[in-house]
Protein backbone atom coordinates (compact mmCIF):
# COMPACT_ATOMS: atom_id res chain seq x y z
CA UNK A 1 104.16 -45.33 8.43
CA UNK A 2 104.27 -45.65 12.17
CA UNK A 3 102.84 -41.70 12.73
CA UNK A 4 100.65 -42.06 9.53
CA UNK A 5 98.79 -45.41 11.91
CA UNK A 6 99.29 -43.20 14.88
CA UNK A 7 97.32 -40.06 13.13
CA UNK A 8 94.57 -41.91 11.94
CA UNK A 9 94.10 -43.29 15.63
CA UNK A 10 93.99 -39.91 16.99
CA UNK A 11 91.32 -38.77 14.59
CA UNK A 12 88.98 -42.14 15.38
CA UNK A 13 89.70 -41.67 18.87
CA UNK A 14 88.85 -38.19 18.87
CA UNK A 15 85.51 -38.87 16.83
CA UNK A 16 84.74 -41.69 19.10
CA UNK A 17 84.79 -39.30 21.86
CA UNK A 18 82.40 -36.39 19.95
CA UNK A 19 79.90 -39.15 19.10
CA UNK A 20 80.18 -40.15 22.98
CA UNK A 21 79.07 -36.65 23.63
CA UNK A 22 76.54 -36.31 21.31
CA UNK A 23 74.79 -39.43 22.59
CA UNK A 24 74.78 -38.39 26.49
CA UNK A 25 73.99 -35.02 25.01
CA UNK A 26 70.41 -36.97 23.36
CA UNK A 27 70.24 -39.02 26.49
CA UNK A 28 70.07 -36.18 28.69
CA UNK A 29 67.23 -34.33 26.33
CA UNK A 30 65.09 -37.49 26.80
CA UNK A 31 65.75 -38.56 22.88
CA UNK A 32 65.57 -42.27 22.02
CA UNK A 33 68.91 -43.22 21.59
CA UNK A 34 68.57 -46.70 19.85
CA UNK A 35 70.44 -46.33 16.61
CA UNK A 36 72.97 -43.82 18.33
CA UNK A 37 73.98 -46.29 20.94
CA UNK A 38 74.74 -49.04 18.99
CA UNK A 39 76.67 -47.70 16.76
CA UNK A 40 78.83 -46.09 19.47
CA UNK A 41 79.37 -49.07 20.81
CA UNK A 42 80.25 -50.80 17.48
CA UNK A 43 82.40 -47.61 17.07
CA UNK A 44 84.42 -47.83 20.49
CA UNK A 45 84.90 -51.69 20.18
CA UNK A 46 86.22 -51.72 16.90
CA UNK A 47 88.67 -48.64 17.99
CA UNK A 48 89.90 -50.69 20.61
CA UNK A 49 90.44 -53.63 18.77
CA UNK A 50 92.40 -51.22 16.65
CA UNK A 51 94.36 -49.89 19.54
CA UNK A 52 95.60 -53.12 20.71
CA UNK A 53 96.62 -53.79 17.52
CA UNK A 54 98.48 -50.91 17.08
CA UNK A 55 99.95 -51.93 20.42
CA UNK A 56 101.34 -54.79 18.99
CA UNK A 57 102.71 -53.40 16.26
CA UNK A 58 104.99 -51.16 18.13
CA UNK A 59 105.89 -53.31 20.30
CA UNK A 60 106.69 -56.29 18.49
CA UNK A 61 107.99 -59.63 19.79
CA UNK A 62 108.00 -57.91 23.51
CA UNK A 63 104.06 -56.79 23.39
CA UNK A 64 103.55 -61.03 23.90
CA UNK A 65 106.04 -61.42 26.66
CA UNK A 66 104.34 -62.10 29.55
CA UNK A 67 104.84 -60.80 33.05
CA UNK A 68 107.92 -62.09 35.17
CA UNK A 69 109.85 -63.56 32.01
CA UNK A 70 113.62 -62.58 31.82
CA UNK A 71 113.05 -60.60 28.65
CA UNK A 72 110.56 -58.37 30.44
CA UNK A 73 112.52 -55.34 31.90
């Protein structure tokens, strides 16, 4: 289940980062950009907020230990 999450993240990240290049691609040729920068950054927010969730899932209780707690190594 764990690589299954893991794969999926890989693909979004790595579709995140072709749409990224794409739009600096159209920004560079002078092309409006409107619809094509929102949606990257409605793209790259919601991957992160994926991300960090993923975080959390790996790490479990010690992803909410915070810094200079005995549990932290």
């Amino acid at each position: 289940m764990m690589r299954n999450e893991m794969a999926e993240l890989a693909i979004e990240i790595d579709v995140a980062y072709m749409f990224f290049w794409q739009t600096a691609w159209m920004i560079d040729r002078g092309l409006p950009t409107n619809v094509e920068a929102s949606l990257l950054k409605l793209v790259v927010t919601e991957l992160s907020q994926k991300l960090a969730s993923a975080a959390m899932s790996i790490l479990g209780p010690y992803g909410e230990l915070e810094k200079g707690t005995k549990w932290t190594p």
